[in-house]
C-alpha atoms as a PDB file:
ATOM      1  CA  UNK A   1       0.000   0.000   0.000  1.00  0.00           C
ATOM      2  CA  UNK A   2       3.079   2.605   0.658  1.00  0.00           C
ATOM      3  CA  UNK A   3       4.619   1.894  -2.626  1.00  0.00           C
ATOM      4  CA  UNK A   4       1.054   2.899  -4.143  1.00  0.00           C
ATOM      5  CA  UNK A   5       1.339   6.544  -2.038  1.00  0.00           C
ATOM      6  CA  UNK A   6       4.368   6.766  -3.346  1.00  0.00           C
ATOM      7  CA  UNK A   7       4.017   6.203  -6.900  1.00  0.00           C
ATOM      8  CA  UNK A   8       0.321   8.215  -6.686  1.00  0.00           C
ATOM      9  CA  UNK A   9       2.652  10.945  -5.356  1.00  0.00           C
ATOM     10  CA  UNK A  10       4.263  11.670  -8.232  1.00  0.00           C
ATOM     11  CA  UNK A  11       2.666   9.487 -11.576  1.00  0.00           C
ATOM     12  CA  UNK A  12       1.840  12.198 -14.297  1.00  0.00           C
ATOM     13  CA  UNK A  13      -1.347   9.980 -14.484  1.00  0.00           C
ATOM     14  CA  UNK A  14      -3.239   7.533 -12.439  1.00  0.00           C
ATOM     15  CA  UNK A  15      -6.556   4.714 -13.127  1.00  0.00           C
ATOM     16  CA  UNK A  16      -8.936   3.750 -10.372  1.00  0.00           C
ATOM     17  CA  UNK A  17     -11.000   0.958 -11.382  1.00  0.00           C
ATOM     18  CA  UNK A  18     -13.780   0.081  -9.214  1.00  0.00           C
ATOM     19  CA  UNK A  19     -15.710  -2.815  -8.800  1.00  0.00           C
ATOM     20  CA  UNK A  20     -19.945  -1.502  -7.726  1.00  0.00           C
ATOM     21  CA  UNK A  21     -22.017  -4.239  -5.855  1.00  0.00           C
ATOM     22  CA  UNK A  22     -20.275  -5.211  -2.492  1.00  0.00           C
ATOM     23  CA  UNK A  23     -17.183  -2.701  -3.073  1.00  0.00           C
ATOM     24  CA  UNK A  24     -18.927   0.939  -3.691  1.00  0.00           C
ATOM     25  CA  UNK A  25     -22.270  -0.432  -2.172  1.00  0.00           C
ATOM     26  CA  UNK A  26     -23.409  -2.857   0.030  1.00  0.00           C
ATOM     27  CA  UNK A  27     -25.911  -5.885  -1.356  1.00  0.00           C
ATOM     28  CA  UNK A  28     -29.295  -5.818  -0.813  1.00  0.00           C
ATOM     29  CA  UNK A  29     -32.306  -7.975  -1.103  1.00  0.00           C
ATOM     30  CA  UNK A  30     -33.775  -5.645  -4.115  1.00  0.00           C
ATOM     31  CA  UNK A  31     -30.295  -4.926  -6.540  1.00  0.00           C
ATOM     32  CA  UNK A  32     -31.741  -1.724  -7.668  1.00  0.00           C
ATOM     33  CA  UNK A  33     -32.051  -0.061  -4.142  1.00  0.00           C
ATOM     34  CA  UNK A  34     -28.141  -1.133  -3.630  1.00  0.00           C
ATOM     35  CA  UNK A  35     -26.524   2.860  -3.028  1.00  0.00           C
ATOM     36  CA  UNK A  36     -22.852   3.382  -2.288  1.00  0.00           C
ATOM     37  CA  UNK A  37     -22.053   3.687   1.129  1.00  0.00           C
ATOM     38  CA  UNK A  38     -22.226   6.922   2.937  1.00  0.00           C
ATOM     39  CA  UNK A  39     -19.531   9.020   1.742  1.00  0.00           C
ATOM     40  CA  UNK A  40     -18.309   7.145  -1.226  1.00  0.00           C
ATOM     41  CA  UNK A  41     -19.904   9.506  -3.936  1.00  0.00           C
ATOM     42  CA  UNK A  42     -18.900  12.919  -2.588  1.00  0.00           C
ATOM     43  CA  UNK A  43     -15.069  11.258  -2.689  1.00  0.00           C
ATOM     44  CA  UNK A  44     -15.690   9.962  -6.239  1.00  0.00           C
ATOM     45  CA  UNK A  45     -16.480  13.155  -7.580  1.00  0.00           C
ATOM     46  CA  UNK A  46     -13.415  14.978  -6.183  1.00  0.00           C
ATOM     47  CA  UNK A  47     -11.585  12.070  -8.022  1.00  0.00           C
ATOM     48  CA  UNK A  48     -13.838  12.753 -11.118  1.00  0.00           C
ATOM     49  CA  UNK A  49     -12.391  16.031 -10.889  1.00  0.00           C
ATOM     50  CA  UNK A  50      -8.795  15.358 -11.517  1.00  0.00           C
ATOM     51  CA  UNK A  51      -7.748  16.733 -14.829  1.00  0.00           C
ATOM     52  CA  UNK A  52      -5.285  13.166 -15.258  1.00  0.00           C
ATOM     53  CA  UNK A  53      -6.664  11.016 -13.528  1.00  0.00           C
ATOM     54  CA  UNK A  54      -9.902   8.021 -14.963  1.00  0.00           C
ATOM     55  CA  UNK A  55     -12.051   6.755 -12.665  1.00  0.00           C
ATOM     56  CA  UNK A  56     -13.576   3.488 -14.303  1.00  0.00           C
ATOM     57  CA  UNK A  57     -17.041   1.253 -13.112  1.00  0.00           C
ATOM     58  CA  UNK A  58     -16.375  -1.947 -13.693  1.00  0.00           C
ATOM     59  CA  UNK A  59     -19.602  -4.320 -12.961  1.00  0.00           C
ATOM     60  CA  UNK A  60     -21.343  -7.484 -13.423  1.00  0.00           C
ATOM     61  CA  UNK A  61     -24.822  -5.280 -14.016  1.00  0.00           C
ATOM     62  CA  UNK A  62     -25.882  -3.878 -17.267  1.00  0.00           C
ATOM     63  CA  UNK A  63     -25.137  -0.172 -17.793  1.00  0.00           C
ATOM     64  CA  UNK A  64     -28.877   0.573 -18.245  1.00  0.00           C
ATOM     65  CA  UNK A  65     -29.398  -0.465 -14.853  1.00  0.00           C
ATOM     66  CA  UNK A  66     -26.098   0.544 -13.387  1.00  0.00           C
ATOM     67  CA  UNK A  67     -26.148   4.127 -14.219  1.00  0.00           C
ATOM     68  CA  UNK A  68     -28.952   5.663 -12.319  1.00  0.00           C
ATOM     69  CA  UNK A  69     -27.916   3.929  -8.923  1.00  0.00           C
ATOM     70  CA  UNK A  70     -24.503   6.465  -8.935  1.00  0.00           C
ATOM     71  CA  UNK A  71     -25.769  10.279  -8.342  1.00  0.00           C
ATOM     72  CA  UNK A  72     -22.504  11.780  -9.312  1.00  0.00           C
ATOM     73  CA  UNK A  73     -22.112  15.008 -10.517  1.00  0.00           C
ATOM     74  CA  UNK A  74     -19.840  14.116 -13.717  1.00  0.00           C
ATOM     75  CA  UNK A  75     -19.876  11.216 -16.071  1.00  0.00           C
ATOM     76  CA  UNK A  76     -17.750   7.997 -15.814  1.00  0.00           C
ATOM     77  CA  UNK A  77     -16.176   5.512 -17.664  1.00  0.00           C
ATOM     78  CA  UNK A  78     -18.016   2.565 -17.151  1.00  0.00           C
ATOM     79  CA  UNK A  79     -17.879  -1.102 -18.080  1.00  0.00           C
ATOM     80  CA  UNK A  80     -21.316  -3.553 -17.861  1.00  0.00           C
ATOM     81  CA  UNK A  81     -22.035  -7.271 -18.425  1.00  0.00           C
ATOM     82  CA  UNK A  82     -18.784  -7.817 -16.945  1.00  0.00           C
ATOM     83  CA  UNK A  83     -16.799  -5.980 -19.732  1.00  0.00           C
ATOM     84  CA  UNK A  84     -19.273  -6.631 -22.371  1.00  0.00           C
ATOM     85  CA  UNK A  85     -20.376  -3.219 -22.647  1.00  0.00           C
ATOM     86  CA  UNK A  86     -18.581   0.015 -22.375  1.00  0.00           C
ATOM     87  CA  UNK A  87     -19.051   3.690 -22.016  1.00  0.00           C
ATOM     88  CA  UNK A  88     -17.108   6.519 -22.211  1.00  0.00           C
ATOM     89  CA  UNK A  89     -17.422   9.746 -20.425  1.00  0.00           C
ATOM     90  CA  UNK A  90     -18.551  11.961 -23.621  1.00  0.00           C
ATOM     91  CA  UNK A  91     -21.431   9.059 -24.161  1.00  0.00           C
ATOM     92  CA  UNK A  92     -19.777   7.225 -26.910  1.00  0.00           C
ATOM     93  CA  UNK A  93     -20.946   3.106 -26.142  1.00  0.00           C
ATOM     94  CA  UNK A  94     -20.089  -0.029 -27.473  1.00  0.00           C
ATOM     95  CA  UNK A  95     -20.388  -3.604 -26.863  1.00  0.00           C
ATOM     96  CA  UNK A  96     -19.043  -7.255 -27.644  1.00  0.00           C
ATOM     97  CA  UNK A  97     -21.786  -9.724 -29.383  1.00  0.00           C
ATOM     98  CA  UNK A  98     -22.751 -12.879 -27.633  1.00  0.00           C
ATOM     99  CA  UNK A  99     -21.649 -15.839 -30.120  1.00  0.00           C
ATOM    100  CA  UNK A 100     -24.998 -17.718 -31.534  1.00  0.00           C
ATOM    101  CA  UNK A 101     -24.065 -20.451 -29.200  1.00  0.00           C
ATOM    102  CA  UNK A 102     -23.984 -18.215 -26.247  1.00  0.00           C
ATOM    103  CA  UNK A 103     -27.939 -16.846 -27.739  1.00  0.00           C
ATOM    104  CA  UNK A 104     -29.184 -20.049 -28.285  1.00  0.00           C
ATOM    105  CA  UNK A 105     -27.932 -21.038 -24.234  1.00  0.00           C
ATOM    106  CA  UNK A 106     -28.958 -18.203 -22.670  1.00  0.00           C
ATOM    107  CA  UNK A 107     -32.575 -19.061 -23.754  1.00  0.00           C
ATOM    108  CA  UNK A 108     -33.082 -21.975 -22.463  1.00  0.00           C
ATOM    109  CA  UNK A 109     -31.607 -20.785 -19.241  1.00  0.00           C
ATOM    110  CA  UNK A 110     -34.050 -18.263 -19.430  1.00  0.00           C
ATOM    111  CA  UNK A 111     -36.603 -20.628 -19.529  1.00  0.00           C
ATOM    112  CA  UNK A 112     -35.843 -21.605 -15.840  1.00  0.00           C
ATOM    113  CA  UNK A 113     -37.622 -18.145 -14.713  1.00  0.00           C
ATOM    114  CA  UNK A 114     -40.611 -20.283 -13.932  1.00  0.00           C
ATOM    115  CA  UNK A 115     -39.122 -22.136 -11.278  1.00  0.00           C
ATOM    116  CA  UNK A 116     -36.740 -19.301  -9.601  1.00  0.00           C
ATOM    117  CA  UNK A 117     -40.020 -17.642  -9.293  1.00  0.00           C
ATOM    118  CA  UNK A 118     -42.042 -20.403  -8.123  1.00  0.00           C
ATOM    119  CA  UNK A 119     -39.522 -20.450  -4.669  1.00  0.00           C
ATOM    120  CA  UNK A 120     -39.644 -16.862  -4.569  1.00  0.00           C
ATOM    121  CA  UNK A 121     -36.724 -16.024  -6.541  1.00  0.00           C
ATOM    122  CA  UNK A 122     -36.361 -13.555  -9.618  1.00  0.00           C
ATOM    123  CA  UNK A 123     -34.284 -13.630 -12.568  1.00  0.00           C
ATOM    124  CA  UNK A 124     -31.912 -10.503 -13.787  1.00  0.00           C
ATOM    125  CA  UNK A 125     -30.978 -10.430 -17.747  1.00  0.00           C
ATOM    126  CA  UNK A 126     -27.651  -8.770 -18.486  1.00  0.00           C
ATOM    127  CA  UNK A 127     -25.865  -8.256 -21.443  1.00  0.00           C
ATOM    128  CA  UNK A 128     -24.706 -11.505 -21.947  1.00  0.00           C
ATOM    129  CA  UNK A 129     -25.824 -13.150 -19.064  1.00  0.00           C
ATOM    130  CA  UNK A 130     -28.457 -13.818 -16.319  1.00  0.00           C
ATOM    131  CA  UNK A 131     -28.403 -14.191 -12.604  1.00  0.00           C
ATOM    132  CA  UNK A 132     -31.113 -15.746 -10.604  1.00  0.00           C
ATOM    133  CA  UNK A 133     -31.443 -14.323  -7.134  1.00  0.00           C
ATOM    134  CA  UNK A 134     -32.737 -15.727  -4.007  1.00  0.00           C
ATOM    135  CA  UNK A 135     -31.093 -13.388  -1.335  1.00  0.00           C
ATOM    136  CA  UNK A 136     -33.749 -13.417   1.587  1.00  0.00           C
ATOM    137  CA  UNK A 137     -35.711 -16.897   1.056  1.00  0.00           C
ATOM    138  CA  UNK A 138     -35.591 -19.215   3.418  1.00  0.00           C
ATOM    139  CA  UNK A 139     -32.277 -21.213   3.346  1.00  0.00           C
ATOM    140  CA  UNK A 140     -34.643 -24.531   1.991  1.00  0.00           C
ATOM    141  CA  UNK A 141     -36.172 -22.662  -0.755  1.00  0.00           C
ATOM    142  CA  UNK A 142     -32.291 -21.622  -1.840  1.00  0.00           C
ATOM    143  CA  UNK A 143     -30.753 -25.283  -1.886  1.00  0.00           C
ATOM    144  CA  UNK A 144     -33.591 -26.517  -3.569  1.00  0.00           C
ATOM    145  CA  UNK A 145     -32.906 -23.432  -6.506  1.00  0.00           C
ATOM    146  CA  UNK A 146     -29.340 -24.708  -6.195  1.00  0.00           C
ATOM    147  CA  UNK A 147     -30.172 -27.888  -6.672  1.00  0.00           C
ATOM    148  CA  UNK A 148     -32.599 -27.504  -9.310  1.00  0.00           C
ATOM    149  CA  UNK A 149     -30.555 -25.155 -11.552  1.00  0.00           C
ATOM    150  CA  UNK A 150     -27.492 -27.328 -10.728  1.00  0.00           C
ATOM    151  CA  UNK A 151     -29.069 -30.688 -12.824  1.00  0.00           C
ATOM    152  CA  UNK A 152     -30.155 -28.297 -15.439  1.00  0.00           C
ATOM    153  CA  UNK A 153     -26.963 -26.866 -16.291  1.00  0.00           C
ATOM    154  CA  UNK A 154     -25.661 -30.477 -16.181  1.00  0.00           C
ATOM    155  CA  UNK A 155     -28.298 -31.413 -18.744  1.00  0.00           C
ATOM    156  CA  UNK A 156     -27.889 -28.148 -21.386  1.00  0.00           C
ATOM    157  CA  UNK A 157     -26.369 -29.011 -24.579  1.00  0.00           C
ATOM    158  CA  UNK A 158     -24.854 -25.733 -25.556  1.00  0.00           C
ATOM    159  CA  UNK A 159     -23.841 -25.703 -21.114  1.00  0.00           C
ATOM    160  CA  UNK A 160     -19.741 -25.157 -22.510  1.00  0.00           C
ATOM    161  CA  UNK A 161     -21.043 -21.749 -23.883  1.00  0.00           C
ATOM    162  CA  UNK A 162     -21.706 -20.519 -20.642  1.00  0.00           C
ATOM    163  CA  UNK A 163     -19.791 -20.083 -17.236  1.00  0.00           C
ATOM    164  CA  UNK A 164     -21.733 -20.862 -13.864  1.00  0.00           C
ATOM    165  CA  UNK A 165     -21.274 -18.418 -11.276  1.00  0.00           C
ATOM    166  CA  UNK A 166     -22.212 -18.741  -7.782  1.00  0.00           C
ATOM    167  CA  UNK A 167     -22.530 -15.382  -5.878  1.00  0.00           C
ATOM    168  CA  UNK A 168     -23.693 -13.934  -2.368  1.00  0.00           C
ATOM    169  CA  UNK A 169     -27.544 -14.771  -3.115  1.00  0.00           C
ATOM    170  CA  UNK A 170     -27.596 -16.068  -6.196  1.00  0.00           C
ATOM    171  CA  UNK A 171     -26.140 -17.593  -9.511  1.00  0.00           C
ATOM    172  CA  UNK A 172     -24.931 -16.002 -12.468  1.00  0.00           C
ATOM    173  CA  UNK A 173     -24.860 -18.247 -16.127  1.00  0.00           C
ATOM    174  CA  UNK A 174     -22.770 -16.172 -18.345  1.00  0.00           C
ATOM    175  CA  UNK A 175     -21.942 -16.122 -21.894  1.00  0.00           C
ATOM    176  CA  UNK A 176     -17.829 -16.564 -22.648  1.00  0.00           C
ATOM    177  CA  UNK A 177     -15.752 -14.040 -24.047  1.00  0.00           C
ATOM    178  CA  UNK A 178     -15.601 -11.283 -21.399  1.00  0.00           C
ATOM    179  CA  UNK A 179     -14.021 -10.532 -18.127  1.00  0.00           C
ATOM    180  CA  UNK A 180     -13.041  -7.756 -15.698  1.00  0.00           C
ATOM    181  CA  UNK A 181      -9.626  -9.297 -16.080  1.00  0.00           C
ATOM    182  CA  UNK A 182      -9.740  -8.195 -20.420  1.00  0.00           C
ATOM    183  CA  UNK A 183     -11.378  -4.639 -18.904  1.00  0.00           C
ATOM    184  CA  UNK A 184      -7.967  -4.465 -17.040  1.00  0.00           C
ATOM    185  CA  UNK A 185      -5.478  -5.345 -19.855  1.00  0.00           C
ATOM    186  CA  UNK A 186      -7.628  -2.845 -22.265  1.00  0.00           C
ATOM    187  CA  UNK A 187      -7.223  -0.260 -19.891  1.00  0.00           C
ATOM    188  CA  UNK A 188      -3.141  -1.007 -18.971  1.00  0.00           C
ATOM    189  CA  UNK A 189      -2.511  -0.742 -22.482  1.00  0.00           C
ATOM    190  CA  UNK A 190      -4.401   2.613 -23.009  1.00  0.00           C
ATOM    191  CA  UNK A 191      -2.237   3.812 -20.120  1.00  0.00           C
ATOM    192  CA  UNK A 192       0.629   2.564 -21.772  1.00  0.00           C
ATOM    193  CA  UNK A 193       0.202   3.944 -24.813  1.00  0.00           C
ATOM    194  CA  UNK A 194      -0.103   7.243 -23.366  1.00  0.00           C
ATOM    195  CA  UNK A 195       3.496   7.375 -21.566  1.00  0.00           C
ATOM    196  CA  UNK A 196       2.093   4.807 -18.464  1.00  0.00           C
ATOM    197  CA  UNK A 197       0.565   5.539 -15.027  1.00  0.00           C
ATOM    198  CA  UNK A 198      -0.677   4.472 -11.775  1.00  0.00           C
ATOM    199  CA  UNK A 199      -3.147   2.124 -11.360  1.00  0.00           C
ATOM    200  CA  UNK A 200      -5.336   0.359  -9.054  1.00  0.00           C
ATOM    201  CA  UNK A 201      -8.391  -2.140  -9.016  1.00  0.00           C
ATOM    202  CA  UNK A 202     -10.952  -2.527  -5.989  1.00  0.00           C
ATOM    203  CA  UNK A 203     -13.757  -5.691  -5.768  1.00  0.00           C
ATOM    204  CA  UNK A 204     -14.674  -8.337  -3.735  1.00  0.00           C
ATOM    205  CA  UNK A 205     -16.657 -10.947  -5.903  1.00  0.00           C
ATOM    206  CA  UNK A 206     -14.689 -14.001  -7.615  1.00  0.00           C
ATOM    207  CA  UNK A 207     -15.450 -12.197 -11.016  1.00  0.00           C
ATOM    208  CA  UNK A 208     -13.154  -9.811  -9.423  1.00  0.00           C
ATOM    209  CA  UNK A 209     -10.361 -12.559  -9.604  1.00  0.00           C
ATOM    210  CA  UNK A 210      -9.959 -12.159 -13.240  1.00  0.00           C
ATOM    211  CA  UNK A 211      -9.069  -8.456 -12.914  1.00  0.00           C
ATOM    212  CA  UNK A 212      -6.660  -9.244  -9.803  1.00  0.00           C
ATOM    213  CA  UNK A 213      -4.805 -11.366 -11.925  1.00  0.00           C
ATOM    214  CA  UNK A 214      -4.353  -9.639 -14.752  1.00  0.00           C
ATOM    215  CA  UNK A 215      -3.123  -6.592 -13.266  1.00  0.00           C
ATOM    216  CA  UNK A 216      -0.178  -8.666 -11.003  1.00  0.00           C
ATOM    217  CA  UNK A 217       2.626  -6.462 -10.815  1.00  0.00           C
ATOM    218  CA  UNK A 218       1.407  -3.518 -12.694  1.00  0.00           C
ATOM    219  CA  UNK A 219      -0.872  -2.085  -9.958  1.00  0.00           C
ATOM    220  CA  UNK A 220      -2.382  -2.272  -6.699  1.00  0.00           C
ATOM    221  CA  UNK A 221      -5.279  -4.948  -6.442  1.00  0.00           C
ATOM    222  CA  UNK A 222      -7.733  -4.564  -3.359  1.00  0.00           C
ATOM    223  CA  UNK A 223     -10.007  -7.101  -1.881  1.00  0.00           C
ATOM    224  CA  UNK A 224     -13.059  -4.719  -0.161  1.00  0.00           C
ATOM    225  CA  UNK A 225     -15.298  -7.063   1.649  1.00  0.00           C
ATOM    226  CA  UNK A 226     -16.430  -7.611   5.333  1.00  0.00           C
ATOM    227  CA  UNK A 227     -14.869 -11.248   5.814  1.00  0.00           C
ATOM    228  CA  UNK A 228     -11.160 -12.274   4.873  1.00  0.00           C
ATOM    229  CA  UNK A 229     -11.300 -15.346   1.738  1.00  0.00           C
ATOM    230  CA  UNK A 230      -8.394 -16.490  -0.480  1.00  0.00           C
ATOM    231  CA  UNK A 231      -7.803 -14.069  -3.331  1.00  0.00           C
ATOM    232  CA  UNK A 232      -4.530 -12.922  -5.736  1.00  0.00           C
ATOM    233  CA  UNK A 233      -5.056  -9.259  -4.180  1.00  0.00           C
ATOM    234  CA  UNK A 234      -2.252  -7.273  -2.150  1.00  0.00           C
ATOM    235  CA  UNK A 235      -4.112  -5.483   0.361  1.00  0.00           C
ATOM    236  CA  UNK A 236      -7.637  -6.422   1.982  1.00  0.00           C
ATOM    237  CA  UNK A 237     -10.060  -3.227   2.854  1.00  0.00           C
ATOM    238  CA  UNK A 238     -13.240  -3.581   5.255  1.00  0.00           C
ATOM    239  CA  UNK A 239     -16.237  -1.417   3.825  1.00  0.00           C
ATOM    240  CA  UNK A 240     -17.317   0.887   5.264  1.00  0.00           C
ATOM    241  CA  UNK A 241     -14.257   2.572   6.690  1.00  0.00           C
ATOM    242  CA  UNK A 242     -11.056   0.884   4.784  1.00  0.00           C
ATOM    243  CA  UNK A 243     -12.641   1.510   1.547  1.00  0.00           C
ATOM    244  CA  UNK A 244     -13.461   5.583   2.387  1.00  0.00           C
ATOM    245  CA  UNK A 245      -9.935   5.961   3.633  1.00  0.00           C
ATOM    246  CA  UNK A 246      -8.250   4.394   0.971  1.00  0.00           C
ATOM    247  CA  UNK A 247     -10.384   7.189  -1.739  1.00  0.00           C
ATOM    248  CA  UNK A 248      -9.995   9.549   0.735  1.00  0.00           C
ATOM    249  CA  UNK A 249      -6.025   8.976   0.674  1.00  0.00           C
ATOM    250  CA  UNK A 250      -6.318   8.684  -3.255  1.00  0.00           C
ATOM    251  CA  UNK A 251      -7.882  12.052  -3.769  1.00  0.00           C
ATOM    252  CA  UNK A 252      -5.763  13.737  -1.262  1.00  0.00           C
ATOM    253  CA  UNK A 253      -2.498  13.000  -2.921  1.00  0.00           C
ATOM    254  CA  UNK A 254      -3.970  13.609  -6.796  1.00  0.00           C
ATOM    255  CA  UNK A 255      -5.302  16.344  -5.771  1.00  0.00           C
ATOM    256  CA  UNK A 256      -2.037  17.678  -4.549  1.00  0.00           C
ATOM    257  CA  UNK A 257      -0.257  16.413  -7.657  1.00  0.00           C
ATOM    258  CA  UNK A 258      -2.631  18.639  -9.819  1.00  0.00           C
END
């Protein structure tokens, strides 16, 4: 973490690339009532306001959805679907399309809607994805979900188009070809290209891992969670507190820089 003040110090540019749900905000039982922690937007738009410095969403949700849950007071970079779809700060967007394996998969996954719902659950389409959540049934109602998606997947012929992923409440089925960890490398080489930087990744899901890895050695990677697990980050931060000082800390030394 020093050698990341130190650097920050002094870099004639700097990235901050931050994972949303359970970094920036907390989970909750209804995704789109998930708002940052106290505190977190007022220091993201003091970062936002550093003439060399990119501040970069990087999420598992789809920008449509992502966007309005952030009340900041300038526009982002953002990456969705996992880094299927991205946005610049003047508006310009693009996206990566799903192969017509990864269509045809997704739905019949989608056909499972019936049954999440049936338990209480609820399904959440993505760019390239879906996630079925049961965060806040009874702990019966999500094994048998688990259980019931689990022999599906086994039994879905286009199931190699697709990666299963189990997260805090739910699980994810999504389409191959993107990762935070190709968000990172796209955004290390844009630094590059422009004379290189400082740079730094926050997140606490497993998706997260892909990122972690791909910036080793290049950058700071922090795990921001409430419990300790195994991860390739450097530095573990407990929200609410670790993660405000550590923007806090950010912004004061860019801001000095300037």
């Amino acid at each position: 973490m020093q050698r990341l003040w130190t650097e920050l110090a002094s870099s004639p540019r700097a990235a901050l690339l931050l994972d949303y749900d359970g970094t920036l905000a907390p989970f909750h039982i209804d995704p789109a009532k998930a708002r940052p922690y106290p505190g977190v937007e007022a220091l993201l738009n003091r970062i936002g306001r550093l003439p060399n410095d990119r501040l970069i969403i990087v999420s598992g949700r789809s920008l449509r959805d992502l966007r309005p849950l952030l009340k900041l007071d300038f526009e982002p970079e953002m990456w969705g679907g996992h880094g299927r779809e991205r946005r610049m700060p003047d508006g310009h967007q693009s996206s990566t399309p799903l192969s017509e394996g990864a269509v045809q998969a997704l739905a019949e996954v989608d056909a499972w809607e019936g049954q999440a719902r049936l338990l209480g659950g609820r399904v959440e389409r993505k760019p390239g994805s879906l996630a079925f959540h049961w965060r806040g049934l009874a702990p019966a109602h999500q094994q048998a979900l688990l259980q019931d998606f689990e022999a599906r997947f086994t039994g879905l012929a286009l199931a190699s188009e697709l990666f299963w992923h189990e997260f805090d409440g739910g699980i994810e089925l999504r389409a191959r070809g993107c990762d935070k960890g190709q968000v990172v490398s796209q955004v290390l080489a844009e630094l590059d290209s422009q004379g290189g930087g400082c740079m730094a990744y926050l997140g606490d899901d497993h998706t997260d891992e892909d990122a972690f890895i791909a910036l080793e050695g290049r950058g700071l990677r922090a795990l921001v969670r409430p419990k300790w697990r195994t991860t390739a980050a450097d530095v573990w931060l407990r929200p609410p507190e670790g993660l405000r000082a550590f923007l806090l800390r950010w912004v004061e030394l860019r801001e000095q820089h300037k």
